[in-house]
Each structure stands twice: as structure tokens, then as C-alpha cells.
C-alpha atoms as a PDB file:
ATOM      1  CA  UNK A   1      99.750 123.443 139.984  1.00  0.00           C
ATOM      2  CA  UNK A   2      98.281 120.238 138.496  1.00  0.00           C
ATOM      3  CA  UNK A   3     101.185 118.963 136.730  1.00  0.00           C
ATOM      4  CA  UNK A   4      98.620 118.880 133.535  1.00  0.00           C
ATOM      5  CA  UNK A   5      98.469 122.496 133.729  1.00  0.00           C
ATOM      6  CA  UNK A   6     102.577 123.150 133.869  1.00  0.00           C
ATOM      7  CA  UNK A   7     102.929 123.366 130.118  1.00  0.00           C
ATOM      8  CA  UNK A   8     100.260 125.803 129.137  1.00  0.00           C
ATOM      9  CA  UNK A   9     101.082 128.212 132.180  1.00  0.00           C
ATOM     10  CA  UNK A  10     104.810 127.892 131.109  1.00  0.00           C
ATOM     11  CA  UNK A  11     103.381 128.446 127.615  1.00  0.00           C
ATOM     12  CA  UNK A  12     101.412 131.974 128.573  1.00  0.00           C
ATOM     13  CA  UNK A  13     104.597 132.926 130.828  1.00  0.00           C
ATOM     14  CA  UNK A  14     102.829 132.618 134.302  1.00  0.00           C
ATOM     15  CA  UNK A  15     105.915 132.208 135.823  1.00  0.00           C
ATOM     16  CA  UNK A  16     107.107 135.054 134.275  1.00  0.00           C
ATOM     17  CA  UNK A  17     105.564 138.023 135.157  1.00  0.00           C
ATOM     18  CA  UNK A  18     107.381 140.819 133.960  1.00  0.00           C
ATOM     19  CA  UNK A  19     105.879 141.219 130.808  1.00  0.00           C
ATOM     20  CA  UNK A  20     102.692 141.954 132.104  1.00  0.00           C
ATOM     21  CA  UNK A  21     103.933 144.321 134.127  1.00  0.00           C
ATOM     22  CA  UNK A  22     105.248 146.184 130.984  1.00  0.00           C
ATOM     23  CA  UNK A  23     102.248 145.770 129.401  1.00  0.00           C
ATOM     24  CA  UNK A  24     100.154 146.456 132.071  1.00  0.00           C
ATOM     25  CA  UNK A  25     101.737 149.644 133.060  1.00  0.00           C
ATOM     26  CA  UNK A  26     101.581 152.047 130.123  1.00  0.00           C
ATOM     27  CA  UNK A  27      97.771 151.432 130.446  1.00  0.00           C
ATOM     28  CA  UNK A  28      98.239 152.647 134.043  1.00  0.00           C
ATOM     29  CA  UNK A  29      99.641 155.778 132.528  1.00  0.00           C
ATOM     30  CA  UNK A  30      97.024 156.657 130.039  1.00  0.00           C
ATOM     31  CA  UNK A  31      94.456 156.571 132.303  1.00  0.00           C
ATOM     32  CA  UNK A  32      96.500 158.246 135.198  1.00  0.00           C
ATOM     33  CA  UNK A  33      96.949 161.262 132.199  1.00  0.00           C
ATOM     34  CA  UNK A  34      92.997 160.997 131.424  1.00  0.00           C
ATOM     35  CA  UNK A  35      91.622 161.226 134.573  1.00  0.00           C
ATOM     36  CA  UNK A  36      88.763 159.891 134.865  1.00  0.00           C
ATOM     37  CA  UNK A  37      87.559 160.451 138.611  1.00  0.00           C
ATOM     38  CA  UNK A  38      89.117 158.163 141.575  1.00  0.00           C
ATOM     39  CA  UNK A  39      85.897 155.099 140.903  1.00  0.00           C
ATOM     40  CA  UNK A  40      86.137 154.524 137.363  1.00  0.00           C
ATOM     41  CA  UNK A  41      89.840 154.777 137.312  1.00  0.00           C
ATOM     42  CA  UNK A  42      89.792 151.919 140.010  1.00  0.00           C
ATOM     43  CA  UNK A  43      87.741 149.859 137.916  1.00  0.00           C
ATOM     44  CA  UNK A  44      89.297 150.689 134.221  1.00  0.00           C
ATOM     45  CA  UNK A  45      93.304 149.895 136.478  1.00  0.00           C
ATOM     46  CA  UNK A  46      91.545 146.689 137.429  1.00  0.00           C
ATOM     47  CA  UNK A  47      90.426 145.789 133.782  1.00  0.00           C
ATOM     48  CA  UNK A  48      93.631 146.583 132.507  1.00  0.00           C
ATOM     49  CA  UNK A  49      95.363 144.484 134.584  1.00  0.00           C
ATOM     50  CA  UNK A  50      93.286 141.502 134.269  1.00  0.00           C
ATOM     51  CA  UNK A  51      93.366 142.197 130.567  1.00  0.00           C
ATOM     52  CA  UNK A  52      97.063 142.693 130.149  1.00  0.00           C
ATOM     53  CA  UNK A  53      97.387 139.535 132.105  1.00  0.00           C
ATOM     54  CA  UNK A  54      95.677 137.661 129.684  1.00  0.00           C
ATOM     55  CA  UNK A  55      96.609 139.440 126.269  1.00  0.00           C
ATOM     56  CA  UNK A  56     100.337 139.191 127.612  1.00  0.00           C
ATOM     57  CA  UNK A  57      99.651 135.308 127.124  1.00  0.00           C
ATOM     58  CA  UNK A  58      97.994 135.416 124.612  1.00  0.00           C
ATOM     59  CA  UNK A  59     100.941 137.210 122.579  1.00  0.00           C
ATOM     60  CA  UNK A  60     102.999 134.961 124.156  1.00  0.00           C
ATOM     61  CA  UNK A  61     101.283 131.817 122.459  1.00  0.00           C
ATOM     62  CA  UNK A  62     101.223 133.609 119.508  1.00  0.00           C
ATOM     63  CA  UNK A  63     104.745 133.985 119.032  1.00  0.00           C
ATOM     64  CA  UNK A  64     105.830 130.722 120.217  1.00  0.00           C
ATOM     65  CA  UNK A  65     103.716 129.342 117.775  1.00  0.00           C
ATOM     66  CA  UNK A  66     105.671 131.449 114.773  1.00  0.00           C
ATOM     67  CA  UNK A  67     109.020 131.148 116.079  1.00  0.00           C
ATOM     68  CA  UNK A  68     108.741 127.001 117.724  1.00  0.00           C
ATOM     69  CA  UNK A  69     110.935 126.411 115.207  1.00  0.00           C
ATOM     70  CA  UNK A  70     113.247 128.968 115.927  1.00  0.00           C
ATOM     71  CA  UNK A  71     112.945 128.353 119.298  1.00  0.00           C
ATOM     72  CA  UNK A  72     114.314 124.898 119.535  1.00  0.00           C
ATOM     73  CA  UNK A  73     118.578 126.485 117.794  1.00  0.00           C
ATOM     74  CA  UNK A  74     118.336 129.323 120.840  1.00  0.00           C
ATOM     75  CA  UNK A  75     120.062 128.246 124.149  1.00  0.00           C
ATOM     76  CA  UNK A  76     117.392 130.564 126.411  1.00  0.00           C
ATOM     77  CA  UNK A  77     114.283 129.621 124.485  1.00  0.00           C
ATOM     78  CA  UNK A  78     114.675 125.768 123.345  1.00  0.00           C
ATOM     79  CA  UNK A  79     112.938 124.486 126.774  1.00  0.00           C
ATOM     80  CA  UNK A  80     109.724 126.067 125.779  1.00  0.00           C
ATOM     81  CA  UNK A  81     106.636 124.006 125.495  1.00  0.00           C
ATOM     82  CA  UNK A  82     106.155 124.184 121.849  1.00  0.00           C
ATOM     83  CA  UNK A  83     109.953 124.020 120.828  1.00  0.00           C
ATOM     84  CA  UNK A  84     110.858 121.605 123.562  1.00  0.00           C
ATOM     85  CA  UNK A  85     107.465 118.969 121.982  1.00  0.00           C
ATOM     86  CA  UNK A  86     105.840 119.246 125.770  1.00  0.00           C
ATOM     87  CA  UNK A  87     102.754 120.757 123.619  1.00  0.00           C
ATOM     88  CA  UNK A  88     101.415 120.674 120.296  1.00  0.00           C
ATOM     89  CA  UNK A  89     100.256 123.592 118.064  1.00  0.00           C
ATOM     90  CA  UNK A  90      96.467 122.269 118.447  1.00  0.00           C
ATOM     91  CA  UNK A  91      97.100 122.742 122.359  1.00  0.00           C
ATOM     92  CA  UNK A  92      98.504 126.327 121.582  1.00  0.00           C
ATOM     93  CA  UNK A  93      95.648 127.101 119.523  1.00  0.00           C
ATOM     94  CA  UNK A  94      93.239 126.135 122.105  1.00  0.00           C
ATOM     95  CA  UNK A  95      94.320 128.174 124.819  1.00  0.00           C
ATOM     96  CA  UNK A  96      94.701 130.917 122.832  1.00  0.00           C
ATOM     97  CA  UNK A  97      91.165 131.306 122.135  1.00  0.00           C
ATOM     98  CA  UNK A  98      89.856 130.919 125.931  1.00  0.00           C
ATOM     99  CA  UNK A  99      92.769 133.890 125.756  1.00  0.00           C
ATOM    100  CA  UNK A 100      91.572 135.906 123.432  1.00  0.00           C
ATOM    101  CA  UNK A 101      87.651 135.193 124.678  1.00  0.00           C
ATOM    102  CA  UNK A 102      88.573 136.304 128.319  1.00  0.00           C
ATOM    103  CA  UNK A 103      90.391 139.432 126.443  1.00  0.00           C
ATOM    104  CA  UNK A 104      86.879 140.152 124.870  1.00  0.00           C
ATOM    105  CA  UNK A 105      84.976 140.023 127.819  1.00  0.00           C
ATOM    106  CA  UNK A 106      87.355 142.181 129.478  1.00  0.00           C
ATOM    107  CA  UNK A 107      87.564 144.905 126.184  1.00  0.00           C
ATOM    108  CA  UNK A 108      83.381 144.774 126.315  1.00  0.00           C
ATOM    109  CA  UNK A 109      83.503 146.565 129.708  1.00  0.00           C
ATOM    110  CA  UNK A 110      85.270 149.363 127.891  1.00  0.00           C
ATOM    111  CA  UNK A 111      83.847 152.471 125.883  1.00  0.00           C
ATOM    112  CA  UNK A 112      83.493 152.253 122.018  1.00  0.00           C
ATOM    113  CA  UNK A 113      86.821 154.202 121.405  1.00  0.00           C
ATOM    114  CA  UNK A 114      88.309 151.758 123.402  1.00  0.00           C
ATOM    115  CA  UNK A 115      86.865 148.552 122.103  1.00  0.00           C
ATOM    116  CA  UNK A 116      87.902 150.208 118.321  1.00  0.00           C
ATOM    117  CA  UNK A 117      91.628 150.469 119.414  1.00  0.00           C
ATOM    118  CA  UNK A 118      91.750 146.948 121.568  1.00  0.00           C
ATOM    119  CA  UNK A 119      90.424 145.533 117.920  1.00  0.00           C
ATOM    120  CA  UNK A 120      93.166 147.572 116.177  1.00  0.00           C
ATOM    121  CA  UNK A 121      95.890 146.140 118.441  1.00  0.00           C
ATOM    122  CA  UNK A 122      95.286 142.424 117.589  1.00  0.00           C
ATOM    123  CA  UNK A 123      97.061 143.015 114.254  1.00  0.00           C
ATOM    124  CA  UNK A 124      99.858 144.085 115.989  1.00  0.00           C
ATOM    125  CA  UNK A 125      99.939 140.873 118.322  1.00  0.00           C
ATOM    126  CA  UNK A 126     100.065 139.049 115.107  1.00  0.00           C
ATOM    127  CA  UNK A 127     102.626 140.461 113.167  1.00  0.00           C
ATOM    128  CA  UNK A 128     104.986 141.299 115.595  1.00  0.00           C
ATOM    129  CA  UNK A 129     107.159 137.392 116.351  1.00  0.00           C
ATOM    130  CA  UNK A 130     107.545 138.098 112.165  1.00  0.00           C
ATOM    131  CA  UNK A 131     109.996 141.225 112.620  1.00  0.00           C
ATOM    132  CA  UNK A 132     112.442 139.941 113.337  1.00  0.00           C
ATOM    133  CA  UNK A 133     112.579 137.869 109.955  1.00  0.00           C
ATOM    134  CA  UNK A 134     112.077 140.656 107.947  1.00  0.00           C
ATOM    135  CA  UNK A 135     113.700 144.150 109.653  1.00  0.00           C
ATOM    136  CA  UNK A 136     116.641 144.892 112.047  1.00  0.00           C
ATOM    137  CA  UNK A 137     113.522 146.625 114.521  1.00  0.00           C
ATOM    138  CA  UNK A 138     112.081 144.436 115.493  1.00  0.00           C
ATOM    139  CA  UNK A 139     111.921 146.165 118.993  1.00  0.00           C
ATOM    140  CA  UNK A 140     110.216 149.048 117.265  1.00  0.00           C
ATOM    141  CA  UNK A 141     107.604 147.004 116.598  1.00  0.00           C
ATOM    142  CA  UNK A 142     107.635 145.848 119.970  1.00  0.00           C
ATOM    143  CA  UNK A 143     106.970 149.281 121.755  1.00  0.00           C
ATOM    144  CA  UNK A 144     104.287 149.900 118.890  1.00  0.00           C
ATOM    145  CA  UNK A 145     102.401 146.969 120.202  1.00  0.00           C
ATOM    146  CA  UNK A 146     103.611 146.936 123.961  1.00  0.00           C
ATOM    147  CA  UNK A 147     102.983 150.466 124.348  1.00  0.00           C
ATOM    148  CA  UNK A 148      99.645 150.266 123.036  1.00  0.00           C
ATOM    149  CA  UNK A 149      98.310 150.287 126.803  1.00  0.00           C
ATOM    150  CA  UNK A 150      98.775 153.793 126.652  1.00  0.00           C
ATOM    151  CA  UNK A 151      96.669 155.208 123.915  1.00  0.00           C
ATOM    152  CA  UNK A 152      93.973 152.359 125.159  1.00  0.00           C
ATOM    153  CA  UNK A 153      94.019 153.381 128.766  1.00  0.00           C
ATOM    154  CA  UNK A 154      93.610 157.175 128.030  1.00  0.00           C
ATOM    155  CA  UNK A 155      90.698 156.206 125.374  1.00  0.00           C
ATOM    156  CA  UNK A 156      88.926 154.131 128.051  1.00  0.00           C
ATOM    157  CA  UNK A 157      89.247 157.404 130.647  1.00  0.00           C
ATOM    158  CA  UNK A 158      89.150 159.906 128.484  1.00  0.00           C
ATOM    159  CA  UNK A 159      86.798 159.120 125.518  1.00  0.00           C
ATOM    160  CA  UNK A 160      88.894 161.317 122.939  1.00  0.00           C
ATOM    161  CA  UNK A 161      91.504 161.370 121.128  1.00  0.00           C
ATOM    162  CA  UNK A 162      93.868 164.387 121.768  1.00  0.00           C
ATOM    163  CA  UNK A 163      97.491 165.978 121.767  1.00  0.00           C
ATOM    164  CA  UNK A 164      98.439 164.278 125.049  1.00  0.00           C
ATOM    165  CA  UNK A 165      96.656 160.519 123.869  1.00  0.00           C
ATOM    166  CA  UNK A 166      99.515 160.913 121.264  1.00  0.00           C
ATOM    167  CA  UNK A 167     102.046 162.210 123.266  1.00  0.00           C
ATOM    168  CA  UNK A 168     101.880 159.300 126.046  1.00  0.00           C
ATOM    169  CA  UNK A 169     101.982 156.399 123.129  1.00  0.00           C
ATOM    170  CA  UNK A 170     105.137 158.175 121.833  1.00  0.00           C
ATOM    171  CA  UNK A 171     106.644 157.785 125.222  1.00  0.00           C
ATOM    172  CA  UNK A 172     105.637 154.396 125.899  1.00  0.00           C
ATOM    173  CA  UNK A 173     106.861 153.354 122.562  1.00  0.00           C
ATOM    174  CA  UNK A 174     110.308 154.968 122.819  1.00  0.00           C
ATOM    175  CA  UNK A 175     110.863 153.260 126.559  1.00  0.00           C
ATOM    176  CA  UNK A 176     109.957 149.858 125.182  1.00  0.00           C
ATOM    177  CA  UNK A 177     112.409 149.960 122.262  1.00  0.00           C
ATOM    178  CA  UNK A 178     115.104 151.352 124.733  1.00  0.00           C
ATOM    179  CA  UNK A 179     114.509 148.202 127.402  1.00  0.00           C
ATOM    180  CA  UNK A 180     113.905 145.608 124.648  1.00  0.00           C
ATOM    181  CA  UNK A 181     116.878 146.411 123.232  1.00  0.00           C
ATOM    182  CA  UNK A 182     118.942 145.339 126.584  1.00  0.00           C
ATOM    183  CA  UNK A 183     116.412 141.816 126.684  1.00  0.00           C
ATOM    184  CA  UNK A 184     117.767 141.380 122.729  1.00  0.00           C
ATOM    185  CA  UNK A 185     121.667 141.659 123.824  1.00  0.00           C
ATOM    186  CA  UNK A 186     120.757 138.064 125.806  1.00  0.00           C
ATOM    187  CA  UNK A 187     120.450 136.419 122.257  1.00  0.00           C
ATOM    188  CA  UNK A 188     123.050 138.254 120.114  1.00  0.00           C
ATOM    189  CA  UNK A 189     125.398 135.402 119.322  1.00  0.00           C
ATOM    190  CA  UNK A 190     122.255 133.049 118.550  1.00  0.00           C
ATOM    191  CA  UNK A 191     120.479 135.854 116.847  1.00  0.00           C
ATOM    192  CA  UNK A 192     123.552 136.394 115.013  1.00  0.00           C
ATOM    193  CA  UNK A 193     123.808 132.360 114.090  1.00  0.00           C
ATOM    194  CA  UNK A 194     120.425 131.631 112.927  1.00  0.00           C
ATOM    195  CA  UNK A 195     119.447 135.156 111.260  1.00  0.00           C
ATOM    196  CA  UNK A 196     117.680 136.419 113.190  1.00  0.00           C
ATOM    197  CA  UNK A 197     117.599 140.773 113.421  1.00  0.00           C
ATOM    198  CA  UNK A 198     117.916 142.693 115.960  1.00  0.00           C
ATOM    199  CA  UNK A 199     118.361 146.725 117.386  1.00  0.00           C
ATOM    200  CA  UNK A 200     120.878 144.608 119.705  1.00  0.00           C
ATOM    201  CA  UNK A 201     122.630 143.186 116.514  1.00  0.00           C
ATOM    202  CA  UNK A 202     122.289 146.307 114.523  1.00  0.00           C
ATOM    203  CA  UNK A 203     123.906 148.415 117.343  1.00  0.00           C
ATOM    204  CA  UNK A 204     126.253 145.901 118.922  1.00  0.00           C
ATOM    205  CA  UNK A 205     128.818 148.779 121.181  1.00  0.00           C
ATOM    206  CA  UNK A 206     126.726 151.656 120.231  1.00  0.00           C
ATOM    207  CA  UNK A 207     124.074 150.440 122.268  1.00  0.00           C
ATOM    208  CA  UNK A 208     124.685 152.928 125.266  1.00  0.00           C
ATOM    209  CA  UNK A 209     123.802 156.168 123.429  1.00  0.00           C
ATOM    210  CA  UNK A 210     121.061 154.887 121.899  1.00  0.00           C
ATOM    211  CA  UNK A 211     119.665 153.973 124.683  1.00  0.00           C
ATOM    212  CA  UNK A 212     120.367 157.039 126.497  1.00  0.00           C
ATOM    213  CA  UNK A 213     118.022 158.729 123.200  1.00  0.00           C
ATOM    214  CA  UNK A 214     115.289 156.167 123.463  1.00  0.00           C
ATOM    215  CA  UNK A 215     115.274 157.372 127.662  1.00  0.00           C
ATOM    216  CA  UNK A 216     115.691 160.754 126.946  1.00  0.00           C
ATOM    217  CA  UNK A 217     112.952 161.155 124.233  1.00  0.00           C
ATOM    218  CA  UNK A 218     110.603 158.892 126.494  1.00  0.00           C
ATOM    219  CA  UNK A 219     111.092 161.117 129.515  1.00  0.00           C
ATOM    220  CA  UNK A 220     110.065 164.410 127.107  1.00  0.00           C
ATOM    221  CA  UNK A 221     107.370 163.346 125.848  1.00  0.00           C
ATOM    222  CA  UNK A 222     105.833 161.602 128.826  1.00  0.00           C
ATOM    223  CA  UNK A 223     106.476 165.653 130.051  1.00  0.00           C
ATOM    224  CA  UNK A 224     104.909 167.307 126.956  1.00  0.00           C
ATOM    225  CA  UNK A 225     101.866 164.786 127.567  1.00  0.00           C
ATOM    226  CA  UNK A 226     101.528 165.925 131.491  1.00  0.00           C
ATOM    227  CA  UNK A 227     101.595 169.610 130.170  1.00  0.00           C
ATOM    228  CA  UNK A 228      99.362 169.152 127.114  1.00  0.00           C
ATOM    229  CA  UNK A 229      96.943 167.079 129.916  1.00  0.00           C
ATOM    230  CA  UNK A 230      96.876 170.078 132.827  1.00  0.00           C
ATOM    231  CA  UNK A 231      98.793 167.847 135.119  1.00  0.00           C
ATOM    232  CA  UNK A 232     100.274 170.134 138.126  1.00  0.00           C
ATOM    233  CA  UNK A 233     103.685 171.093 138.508  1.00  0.00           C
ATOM    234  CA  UNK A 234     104.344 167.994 141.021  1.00  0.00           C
ATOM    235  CA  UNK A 235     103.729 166.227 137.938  1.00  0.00           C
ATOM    236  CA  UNK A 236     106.918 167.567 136.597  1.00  0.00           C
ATOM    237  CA  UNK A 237     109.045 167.337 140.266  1.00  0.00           C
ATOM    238  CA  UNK A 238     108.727 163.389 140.116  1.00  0.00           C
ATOM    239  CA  UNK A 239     109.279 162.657 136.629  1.00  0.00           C
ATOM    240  CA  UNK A 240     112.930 163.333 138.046  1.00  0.00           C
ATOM    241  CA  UNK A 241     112.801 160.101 139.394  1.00  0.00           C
ATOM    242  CA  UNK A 242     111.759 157.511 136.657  1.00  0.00           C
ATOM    243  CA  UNK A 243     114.616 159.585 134.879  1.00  0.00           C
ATOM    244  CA  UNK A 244     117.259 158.623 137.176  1.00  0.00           C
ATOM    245  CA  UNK A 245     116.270 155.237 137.459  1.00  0.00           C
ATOM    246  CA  UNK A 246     116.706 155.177 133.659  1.00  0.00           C
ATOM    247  CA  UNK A 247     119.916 157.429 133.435  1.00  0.00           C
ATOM    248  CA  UNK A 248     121.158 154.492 135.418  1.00  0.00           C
ATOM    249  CA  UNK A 249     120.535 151.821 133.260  1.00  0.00           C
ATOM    250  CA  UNK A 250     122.236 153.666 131.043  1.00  0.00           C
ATOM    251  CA  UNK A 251     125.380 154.124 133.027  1.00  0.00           C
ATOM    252  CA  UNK A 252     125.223 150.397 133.996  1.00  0.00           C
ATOM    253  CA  UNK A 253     124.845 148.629 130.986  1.00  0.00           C
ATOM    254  CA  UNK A 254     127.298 145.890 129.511  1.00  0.00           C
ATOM    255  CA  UNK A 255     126.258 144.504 126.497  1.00  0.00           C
ATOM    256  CA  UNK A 256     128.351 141.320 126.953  1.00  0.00           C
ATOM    257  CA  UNK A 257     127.022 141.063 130.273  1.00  0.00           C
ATOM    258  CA  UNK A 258     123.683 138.674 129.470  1.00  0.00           C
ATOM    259  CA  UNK A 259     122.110 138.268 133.492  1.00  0.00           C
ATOM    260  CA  UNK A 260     122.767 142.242 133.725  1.00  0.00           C
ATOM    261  CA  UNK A 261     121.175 142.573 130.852  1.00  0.00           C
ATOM    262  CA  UNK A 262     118.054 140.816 132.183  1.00  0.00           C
ATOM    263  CA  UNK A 263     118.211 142.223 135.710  1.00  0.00           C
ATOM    264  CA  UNK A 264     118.030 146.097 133.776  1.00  0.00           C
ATOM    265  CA  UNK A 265     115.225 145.363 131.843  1.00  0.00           C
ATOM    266  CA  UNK A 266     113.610 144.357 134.885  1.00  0.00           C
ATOM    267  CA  UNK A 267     114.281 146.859 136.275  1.00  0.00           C
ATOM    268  CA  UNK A 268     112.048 148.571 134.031  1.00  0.00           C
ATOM    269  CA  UNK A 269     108.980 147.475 136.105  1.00  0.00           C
ATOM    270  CA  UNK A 270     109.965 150.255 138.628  1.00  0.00           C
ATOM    271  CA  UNK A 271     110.820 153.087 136.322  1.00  0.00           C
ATOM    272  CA  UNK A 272     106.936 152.530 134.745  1.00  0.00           C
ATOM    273  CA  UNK A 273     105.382 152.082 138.362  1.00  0.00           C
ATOM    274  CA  UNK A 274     107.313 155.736 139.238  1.00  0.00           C
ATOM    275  CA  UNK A 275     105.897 156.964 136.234  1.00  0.00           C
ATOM    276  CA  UNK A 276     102.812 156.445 137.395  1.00  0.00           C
ATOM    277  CA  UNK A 277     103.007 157.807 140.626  1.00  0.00           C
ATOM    278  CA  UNK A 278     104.331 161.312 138.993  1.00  0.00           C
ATOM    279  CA  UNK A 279     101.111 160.848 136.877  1.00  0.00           C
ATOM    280  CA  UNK A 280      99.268 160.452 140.430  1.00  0.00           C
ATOM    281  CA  UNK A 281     101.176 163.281 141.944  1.00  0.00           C
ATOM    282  CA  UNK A 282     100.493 166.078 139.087  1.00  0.00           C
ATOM    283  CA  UNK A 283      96.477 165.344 139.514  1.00  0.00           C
ATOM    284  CA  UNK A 284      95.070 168.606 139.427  1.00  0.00           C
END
């Protein structure tokens, strides 16, 4: 790319595109669960992932713009554009609102329900780079406003609210704060030295069975939404493998191990993409 361009794509994490994949994918699931009919839930996948593309960097801007201070005293984060001086906040500031416009135009494609709960979500984009100042879960917070593809896809395919709308943004949230927890062990130590809070901190060794709850109770409750949506019994069959594929992160996990730490949580890409192909399997 233009070498212009580097520090605002490095900025919205083009070059990292794991987090939209994490964002992206929960909204795969709600609308898998909804279903919608094979045509609009083509086109509603294909607005969600443009969308998630773009609100993944817009968050992004957002909290490099809160934490650019913060930024420049943490060994994996201090070559970002705003903590390394490559941008300004006024350059931030203006990409994030072509961001936030092409997340509009994208969200006005949606039904009303939908639009409501994209509008709803923006406070969570904004407050969520300040948890970590003020509580140790910061994570929590995370899979409250990561997860919130879920609720949002089965909105835009459903058109209701329901049992299983609840039931899949339980799940979502619960896997998120299990796989940001293993990110957060990267920064520990310089989480520990500036003070900043963390599930990673908070846990430290017992890290490993919490995890294996936050799996567990994701894996449950992604079944009690499949069963409160009609889903078929196949539905069930290959949940079995998103929860192996988790069970093994569990088993694998060293906290003082930071690259393993970073290759499991992306492995996470694969346990939400089997996810959705149980949700594609159980269609009635």
C-alpha cells in the first residue's frame, strides 16, 4: 500500500485480521440460529462481514486513542501509530468517522430491531479501552461488546427478540472472556507494572479452570439456544467438535508461555467457524 496509507491501516489493524474474525463470527451464529431463508442470510453474512470489518477498526481507533498513552510503557503495543507519534489524534479522529459512516450505511440495510441494537452497541465500543482502569474484567466487558454480533445477527434474521436471541449472546459472551483472557496473559508483567487490570492478573495459575468454565458454559448455552431455536439433532452431533477444539486449549495452555498464548486465541477463529457449521448442520 501507498506508504501514506501504512499508518492508518496499521491503526484499524488491517494487518491483523483476527479480530474481525471474532467479531464477525458470533454474527454468523445469530443469524445461522434465526434462519432467515438461504438469500437473505447470504446478504445479512455479507453485511456483517463488511460491517464487522469496519466497526472492528473503528474500536480499534477508539481504544488506541484512550490508551496512546498507555500504549507507549507496553513492550507489544508501544509501536502503534498513535503511541509510537506516526499519527496524531486529529488523524485518528478522522478516520474514525469515514469508520463509523461506512458502519451506518452498512446498519441502514438492516431491520429496525437491528438498527436499535447496532445504536445500543456504540456505547459499548466506547467504554470498553476504560475497563481496564477501573475493574479487574475487563474481558467481561469485552465479550459484552465482542459478542454483540450475536444478538444483532439473530435480530437482523429473525426480527424478535426471544429465549434463544438471549441464549446465543450468553454464549458468545462467555467464549470471548475465556479467549481474551489467554490474549491478556501476553501483557501480565506490563499490566502488572503500569496498573493496569486484568482476568489474566486476577487469576494468574488459576487460569486453566476458569477457562475450562468460561468453555464449558459457552458450549451449553450455545446448546440450549439450538434447542430453544428447533435446530435438528445434527445440530447437537457437531457441537462436539467446537468443544474439543476448546477442551484443547484448555489442556494446552501455559500462562507463562506468551506466543502460545497468542497462537490459542487464534485458534479461536476455528472453534467459532465450527460453530457455525453445527448451526448450518442442525437447519431444520
Amino acid at each position: 500500500m501507498p506508504r501514506a496509507w501504512q499508518p492508518y491501516l496499521l491503526l484499524a489493524r488491517v494487518d491483523r485480521p483476527i479480530g474481525t474474525w471474532l467479531l464477525f463470527l458470533p454474527g454468523v451464529w445469530g443469524i445461522l440460529l434465526a434462519r432467515p431463508g438461504w438469500a437473505e442470510g447470504v446478504r445479512l453474512v455479507l453485511l456483517f462481514g463488511l460491517g464487522s470489518l469496519v466497526m472492528r477498526a473503528a474500536g480499534c481507533v477508539v481504544n488506541d486513542l484512550w490508551d496512546r498513552d498507555i500504549d507507549r510503557m507496553v513492550a507489544r503495543t508501544a509501536g502503534r501509530p498513535l503511541a509510537s507519534g506516526a499519527l496524531r489524534p486529529r488523524h485518528a479522529l478522522a478516520l474514525l468517522i469515514i469508520l463509523l459512516l461506512a458502519g451506518l450505511a452498512v446498519l441502514l440495510q438492516l431491520n429496525g430491531l437491528a438498527q436499535a441494537l447496532g445504536v445500543a452497541s456504540l456505547g459499548l465500543v466506547g467504554l470498553y479501552p476504560l475497563a481496564k482502569r477501573v475493574t479487574w474484567w475487563p474481558q467481561l466487558v469485552m465479550g459484552f461488546t465482542f459478542g454483540f454480533g450475536a444478538p444483532m445477527g439473530y435480530a437482523a434474521g429473525a426480527g424478535h427478540l426471544d429465549m434463544a436471541w438471549g441464549l446465543i449472546y450468553a454464549a458468545a459472551i462467555a467464549w470471548d472472556l475465556g479467549f481474551d483472557t489467554i490474549y491478556a496473559h501476553q501483557d501480565r508483567e506490563d499490566d502488572a507494572l503500569i496498573g493496569v487490570k486484568s482476568t489474566a492478573r486476577l487469576l494468574g495459575e488459576r487460569t486453566r479452570p476458569f477457562l475450562a468454565v468460561c468453555y464449558a458454559v459457552a458450549i451449553l448455552l450455545l446448546a440450549a439456544s439450538g434447542f430453544f431455536a428447533g435446530l435438528t439433532i445434527w445440530f447437537f452431533v457437531a457441537l462436539a467438535w467446537p468443544a474439543v477444539l476448546l477442551a484443547r486449549q484448555v489442556q494446552r495452555l501455559d500462562i507463562h508461555d506468551p506466543a502460545l498464548c497468542l497462537s490459542l486465541f487464534r485458534a479461536n477463529r476455528d472453534v467459532g467457524l465450527t460453530v457455525a457449521l453445527a448451526l448450518l448442520a442442525g437447519q431444520p
